[in-house]
N, C-alpha and C. Protein backbone atom coordinates (compact mmCIF):
# COMPACT_ATOMS: atom_id res chain seq x y z
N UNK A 1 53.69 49.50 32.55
CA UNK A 1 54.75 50.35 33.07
C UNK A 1 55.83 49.48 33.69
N UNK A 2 57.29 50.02 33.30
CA UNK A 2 58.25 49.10 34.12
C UNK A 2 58.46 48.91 35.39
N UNK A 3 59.39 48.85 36.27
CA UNK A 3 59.32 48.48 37.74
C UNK A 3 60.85 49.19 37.32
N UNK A 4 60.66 49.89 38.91
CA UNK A 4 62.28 50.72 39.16
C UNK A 4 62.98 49.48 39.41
N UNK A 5 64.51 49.93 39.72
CA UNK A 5 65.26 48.78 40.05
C UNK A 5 65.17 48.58 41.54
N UNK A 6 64.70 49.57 41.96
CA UNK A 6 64.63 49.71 43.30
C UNK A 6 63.43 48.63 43.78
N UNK A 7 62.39 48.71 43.18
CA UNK A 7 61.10 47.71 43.04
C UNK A 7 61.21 46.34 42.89
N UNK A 8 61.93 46.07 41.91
CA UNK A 8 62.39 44.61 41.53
C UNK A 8 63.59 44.22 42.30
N UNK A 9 64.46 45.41 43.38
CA UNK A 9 65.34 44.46 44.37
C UNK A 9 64.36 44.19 45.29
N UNK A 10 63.49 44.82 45.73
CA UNK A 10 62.44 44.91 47.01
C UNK A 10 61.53 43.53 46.59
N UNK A 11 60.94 43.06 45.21
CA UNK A 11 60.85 41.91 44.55
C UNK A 11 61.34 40.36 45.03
N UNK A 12 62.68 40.68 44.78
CA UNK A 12 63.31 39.95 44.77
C UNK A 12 63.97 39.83 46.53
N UNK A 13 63.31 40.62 47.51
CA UNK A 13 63.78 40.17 48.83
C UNK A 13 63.22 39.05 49.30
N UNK A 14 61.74 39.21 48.79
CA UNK A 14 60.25 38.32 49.41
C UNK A 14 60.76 36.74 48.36
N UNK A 15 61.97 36.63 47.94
CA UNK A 15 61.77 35.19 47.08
C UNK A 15 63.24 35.01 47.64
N UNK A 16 62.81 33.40 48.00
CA UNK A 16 63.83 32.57 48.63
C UNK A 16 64.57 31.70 47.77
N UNK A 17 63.06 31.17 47.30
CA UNK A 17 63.37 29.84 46.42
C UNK A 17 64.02 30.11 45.04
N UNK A 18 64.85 29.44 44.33
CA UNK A 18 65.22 30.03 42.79
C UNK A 18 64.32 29.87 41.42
N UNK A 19 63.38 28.81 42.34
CA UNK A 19 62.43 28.69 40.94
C UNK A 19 61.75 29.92 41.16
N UNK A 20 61.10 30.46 42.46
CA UNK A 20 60.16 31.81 42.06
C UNK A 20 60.86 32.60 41.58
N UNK A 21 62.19 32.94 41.87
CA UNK A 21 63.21 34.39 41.42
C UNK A 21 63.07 34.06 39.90
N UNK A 22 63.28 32.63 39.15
CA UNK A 22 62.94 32.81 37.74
C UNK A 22 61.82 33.39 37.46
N UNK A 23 61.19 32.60 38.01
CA UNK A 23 59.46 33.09 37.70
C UNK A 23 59.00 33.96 37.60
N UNK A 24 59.80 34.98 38.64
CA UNK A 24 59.81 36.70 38.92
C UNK A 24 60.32 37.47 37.53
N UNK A 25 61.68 36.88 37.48
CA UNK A 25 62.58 36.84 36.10
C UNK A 25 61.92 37.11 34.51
N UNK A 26 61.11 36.04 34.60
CA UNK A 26 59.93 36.09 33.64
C UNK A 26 59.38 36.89 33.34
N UNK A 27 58.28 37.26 34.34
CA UNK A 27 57.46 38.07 34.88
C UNK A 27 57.70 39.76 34.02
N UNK A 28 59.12 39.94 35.02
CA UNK A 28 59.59 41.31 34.50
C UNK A 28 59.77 41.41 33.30
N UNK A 29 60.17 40.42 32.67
CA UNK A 29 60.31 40.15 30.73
C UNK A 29 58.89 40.68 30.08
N UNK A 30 58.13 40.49 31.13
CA UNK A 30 56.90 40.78 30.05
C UNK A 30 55.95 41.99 30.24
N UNK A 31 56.60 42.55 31.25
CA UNK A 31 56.31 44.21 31.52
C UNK A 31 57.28 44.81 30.51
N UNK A 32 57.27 44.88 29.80
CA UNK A 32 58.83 45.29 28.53
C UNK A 32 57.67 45.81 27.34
N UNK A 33 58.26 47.37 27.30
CA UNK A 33 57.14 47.42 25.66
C UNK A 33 57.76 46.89 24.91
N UNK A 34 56.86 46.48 23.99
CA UNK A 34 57.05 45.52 22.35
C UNK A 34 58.47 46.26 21.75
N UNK A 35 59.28 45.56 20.82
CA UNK A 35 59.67 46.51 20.08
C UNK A 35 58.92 46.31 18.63
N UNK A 36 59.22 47.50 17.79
CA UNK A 36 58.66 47.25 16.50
C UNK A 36 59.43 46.09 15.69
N UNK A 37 58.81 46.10 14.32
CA UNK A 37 59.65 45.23 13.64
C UNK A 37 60.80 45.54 13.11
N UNK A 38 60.83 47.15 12.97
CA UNK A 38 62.19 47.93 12.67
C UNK A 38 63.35 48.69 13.73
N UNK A 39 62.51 48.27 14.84
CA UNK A 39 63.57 48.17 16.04
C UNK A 39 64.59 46.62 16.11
N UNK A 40 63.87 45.73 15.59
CA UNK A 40 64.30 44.28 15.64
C UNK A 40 65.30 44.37 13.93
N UNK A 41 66.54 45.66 14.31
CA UNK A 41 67.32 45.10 12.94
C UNK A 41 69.03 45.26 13.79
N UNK A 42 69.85 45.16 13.34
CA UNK A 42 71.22 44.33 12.82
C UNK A 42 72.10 45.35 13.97
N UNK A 43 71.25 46.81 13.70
CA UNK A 43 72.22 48.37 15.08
C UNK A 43 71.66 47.37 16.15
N UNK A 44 70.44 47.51 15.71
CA UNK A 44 70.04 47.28 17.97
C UNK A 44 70.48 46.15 18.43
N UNK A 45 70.65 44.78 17.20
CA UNK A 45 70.98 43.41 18.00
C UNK A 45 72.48 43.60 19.36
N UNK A 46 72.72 42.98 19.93
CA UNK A 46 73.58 42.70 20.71
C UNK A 46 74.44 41.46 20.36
N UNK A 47 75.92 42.10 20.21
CA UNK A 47 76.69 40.77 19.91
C UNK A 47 77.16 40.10 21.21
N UNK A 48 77.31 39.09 21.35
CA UNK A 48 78.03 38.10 22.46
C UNK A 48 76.47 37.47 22.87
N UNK A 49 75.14 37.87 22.52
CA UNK A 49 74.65 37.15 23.26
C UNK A 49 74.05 35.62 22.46
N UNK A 50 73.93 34.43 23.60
CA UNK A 50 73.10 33.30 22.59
C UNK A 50 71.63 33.53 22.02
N UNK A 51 70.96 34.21 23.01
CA UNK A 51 69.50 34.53 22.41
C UNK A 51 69.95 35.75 22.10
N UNK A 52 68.92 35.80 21.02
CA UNK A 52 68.76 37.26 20.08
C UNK A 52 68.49 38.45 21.32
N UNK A 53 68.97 39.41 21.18
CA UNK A 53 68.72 40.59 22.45
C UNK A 53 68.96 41.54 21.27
N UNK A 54 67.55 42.34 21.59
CA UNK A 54 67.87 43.93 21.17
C UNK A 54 67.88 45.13 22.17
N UNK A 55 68.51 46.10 21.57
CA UNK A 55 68.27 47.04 22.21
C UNK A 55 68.54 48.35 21.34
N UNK A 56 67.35 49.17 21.40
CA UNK A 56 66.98 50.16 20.57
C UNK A 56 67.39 51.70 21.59
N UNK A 57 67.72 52.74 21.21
CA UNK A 57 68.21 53.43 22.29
C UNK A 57 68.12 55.16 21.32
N UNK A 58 67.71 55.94 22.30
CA UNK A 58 67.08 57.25 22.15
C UNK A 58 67.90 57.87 22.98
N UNK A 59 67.76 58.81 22.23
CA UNK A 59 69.54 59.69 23.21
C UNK A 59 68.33 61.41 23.35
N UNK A 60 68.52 61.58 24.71
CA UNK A 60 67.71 62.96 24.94
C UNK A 60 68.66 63.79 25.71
N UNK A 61 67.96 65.06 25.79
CA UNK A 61 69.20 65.53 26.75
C UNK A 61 68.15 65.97 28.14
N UNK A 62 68.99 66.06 29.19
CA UNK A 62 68.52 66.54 30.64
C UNK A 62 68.28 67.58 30.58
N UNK A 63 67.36 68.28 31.94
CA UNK A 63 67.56 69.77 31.48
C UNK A 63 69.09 70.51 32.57
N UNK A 64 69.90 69.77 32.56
CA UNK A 64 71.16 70.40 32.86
C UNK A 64 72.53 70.25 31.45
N UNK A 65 71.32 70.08 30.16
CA UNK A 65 71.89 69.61 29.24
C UNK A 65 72.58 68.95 28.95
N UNK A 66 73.28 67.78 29.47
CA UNK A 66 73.82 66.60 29.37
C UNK A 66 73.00 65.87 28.45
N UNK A 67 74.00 64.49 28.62
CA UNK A 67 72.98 63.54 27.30
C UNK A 67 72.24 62.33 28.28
N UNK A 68 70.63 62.05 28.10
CA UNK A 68 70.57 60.81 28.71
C UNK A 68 70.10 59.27 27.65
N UNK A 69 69.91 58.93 28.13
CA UNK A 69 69.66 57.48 27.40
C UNK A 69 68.81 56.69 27.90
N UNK A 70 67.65 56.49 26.48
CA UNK A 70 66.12 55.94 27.11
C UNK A 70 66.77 54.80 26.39
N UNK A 71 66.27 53.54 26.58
CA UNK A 71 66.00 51.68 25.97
C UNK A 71 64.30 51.15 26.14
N UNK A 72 64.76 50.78 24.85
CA UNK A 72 63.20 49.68 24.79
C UNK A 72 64.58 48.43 24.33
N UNK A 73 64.05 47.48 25.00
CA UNK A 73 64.84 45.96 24.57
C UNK A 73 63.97 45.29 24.66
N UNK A 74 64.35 43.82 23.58
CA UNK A 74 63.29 42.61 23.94
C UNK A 74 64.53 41.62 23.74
N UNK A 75 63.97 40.57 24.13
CA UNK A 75 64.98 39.23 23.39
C UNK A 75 63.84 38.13 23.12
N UNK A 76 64.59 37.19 21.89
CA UNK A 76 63.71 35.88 22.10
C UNK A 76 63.22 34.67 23.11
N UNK A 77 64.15 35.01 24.35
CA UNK A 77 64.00 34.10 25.46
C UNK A 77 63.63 34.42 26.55
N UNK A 78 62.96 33.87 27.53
CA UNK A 78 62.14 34.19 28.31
C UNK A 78 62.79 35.21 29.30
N UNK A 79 63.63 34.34 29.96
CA UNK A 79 64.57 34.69 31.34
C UNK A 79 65.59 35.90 30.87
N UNK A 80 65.96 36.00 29.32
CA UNK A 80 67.33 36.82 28.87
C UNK A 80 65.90 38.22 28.98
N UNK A 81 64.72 38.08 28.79
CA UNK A 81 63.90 39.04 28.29
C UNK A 81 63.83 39.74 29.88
N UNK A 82 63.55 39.07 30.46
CA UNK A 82 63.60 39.19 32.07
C UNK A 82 64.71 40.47 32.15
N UNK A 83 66.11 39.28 31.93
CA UNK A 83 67.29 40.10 32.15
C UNK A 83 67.69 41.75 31.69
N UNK A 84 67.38 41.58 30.37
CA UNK A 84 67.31 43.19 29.65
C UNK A 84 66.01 44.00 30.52
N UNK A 85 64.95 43.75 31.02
CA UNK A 85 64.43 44.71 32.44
C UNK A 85 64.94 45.05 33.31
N UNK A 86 65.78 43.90 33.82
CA UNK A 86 66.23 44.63 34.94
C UNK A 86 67.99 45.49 34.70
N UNK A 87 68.21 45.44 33.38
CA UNK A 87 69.79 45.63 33.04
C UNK A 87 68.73 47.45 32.79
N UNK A 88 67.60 47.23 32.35
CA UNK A 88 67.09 48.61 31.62
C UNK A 88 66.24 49.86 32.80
N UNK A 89 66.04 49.05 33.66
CA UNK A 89 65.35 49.33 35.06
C UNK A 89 66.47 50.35 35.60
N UNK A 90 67.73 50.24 35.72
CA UNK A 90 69.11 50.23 36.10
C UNK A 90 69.37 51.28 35.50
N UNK A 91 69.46 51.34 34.17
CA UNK A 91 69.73 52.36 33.19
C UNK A 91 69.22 53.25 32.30
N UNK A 92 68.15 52.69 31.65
CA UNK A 92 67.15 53.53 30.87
C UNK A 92 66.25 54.85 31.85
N UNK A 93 67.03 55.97 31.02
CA UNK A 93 66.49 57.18 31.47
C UNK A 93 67.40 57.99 32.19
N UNK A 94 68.51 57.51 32.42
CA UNK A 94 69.68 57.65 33.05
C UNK A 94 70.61 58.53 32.48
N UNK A 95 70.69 59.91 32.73
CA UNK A 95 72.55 60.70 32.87
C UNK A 95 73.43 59.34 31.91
N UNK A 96 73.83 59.37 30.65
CA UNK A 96 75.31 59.18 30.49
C UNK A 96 76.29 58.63 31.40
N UNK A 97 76.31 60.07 32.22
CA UNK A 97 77.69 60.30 33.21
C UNK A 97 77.40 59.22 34.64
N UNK A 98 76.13 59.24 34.47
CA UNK A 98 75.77 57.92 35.76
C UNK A 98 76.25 56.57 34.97
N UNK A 99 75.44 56.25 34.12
CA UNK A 99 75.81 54.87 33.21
C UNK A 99 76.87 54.89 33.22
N UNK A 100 77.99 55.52 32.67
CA UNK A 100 79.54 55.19 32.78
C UNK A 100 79.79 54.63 33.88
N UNK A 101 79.71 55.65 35.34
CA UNK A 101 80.18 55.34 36.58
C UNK A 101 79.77 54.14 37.33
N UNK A 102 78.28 53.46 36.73
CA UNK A 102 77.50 52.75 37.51
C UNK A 102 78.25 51.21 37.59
N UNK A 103 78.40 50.88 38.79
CA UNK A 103 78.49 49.21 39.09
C UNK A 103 77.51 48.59 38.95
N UNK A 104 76.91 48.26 37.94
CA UNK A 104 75.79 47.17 38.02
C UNK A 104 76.20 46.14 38.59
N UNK A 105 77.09 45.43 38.85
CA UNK A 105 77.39 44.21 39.52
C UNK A 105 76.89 43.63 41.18
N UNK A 106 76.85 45.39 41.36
CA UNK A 106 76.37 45.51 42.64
C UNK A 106 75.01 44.94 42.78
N UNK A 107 74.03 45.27 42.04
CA UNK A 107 72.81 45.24 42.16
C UNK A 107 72.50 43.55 41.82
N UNK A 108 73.49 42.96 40.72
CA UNK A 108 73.19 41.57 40.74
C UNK A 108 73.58 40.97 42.01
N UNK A 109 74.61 41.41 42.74
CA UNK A 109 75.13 40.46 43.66
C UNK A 109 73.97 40.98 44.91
N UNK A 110 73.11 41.84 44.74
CA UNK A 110 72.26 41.79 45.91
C UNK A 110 70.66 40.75 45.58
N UNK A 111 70.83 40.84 44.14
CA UNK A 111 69.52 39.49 43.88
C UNK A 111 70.63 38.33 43.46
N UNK A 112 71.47 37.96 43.77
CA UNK A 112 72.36 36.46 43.90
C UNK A 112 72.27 35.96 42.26
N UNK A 113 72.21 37.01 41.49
CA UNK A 113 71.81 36.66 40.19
C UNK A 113 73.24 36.11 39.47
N UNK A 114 73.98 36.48 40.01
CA UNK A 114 75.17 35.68 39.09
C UNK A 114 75.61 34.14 39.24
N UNK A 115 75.64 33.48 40.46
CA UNK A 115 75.85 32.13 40.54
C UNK A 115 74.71 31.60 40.24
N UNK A 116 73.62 32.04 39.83
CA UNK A 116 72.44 31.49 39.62
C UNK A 116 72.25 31.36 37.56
N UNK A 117 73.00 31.85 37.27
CA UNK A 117 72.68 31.79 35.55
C UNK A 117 73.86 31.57 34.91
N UNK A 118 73.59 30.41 33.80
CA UNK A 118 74.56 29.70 33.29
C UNK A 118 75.61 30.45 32.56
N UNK A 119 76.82 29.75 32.41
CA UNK A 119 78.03 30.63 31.74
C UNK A 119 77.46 31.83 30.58
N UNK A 120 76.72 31.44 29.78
CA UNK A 120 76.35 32.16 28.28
C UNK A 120 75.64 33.15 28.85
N UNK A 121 74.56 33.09 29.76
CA UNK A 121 73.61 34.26 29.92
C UNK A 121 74.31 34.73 30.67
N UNK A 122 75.17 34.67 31.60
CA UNK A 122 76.33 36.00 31.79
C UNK A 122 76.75 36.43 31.33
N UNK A 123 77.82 35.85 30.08
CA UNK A 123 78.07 36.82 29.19
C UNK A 123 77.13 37.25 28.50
N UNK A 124 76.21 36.88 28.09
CA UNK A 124 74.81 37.85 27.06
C UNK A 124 74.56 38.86 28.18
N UNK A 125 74.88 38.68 29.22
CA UNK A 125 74.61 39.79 30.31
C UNK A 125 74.99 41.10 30.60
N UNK A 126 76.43 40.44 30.04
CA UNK A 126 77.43 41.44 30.45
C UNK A 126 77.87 42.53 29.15
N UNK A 127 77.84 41.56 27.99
CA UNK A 127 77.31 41.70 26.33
C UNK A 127 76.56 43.28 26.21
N UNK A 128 75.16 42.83 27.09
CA UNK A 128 74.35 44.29 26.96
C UNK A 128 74.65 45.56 27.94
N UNK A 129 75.55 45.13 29.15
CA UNK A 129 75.72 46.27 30.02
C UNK A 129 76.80 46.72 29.18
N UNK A 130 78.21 46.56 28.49
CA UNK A 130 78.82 46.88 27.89
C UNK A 130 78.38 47.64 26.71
N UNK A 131 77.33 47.06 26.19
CA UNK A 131 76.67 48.14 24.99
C UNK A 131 76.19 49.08 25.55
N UNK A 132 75.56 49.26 26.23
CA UNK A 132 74.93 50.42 27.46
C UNK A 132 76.02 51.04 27.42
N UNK A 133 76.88 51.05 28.32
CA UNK A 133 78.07 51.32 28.88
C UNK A 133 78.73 52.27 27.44
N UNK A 134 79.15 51.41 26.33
CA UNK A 134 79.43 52.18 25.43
C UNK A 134 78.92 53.32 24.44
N UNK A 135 77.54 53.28 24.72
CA UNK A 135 76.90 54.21 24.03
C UNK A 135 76.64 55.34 25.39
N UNK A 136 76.57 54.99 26.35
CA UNK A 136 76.74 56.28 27.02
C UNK A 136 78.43 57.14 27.15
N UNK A 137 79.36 56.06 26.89
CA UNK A 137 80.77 56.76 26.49
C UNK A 137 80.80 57.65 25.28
N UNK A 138 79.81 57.21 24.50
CA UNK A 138 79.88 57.55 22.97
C UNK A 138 79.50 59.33 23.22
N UNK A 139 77.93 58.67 23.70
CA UNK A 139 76.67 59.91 23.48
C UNK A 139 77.73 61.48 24.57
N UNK A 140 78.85 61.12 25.70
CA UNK A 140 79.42 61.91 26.21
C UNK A 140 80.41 62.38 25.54
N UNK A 141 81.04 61.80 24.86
CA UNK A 141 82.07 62.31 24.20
C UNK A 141 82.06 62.99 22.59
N UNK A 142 80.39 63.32 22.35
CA UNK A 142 79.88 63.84 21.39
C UNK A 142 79.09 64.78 21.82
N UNK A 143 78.95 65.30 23.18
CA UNK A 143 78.46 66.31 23.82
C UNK A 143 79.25 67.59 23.98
């Protein structure tokens, strides 16, 4: 089972050091269900990122009938695998109309996660909140 985001900031209070916050990083990568082998095609990849990142995405509706949006993601790298948990922790299962509005930035700058990861995995970062981001623009404006 995943960890709320709420869980993995509370996580990430008890770690000082940056090697455990990777380690943690990790960690959360591998609480991630599998994807299949036909989740791993060409829709779900993510462009901008250096490691391969997928993300596979199920569109349901609330019962205030709106649209929400479940994710299963994996990537080939340890720490990016990490990253799509906690980008999915954030979002998966989520109102549309929240995902649009949401500052994720917020939540990195409370685990210090941005001066801490190199130029590329920010943008592969930012890569997948933008795909998020756009498929909940999408899934609303087809409602």
């Amino acid at each position: 089972m995943a960890s709320s985001i709420e869980e993995i900031l509370d996580g990430f209070e008890f770690l000082d050091d940056w090697e455990d916050r990777y380690r943690y990083v990790i960690e959360l990568g591998r609480e991630l269900e599998p994807l299949s082998d036909e989740e791993r095609n060409e829709a779900n990849k993510v462009q901008g990122c250096v490691s391969q990142v997928w993300l596979a995405k199920s569109l349901d509706t609330g019962a205030d009938g709106k649209p929400l949006l479940k994710y299963k993601g994996d990537s080939d790298a340890h720490i990016v695998r990490g990253l799509v948990a906690i980008v999915l922790a954030q979002y998966s299962g989520r109102p549309a109309e929240f995902i649009v509005k949401d500052d994720i930035d917020q939540v990195f700058d409370k685990i210090g996660l941005q001066e801490h990861l190199t130029p590329q995995r920010s943008n592969g970062l930012r890569s997948m909140v933008q795909r998020i981001k756009e498929d909940a623009r999408l899934a609303l404006s087809a409602a």
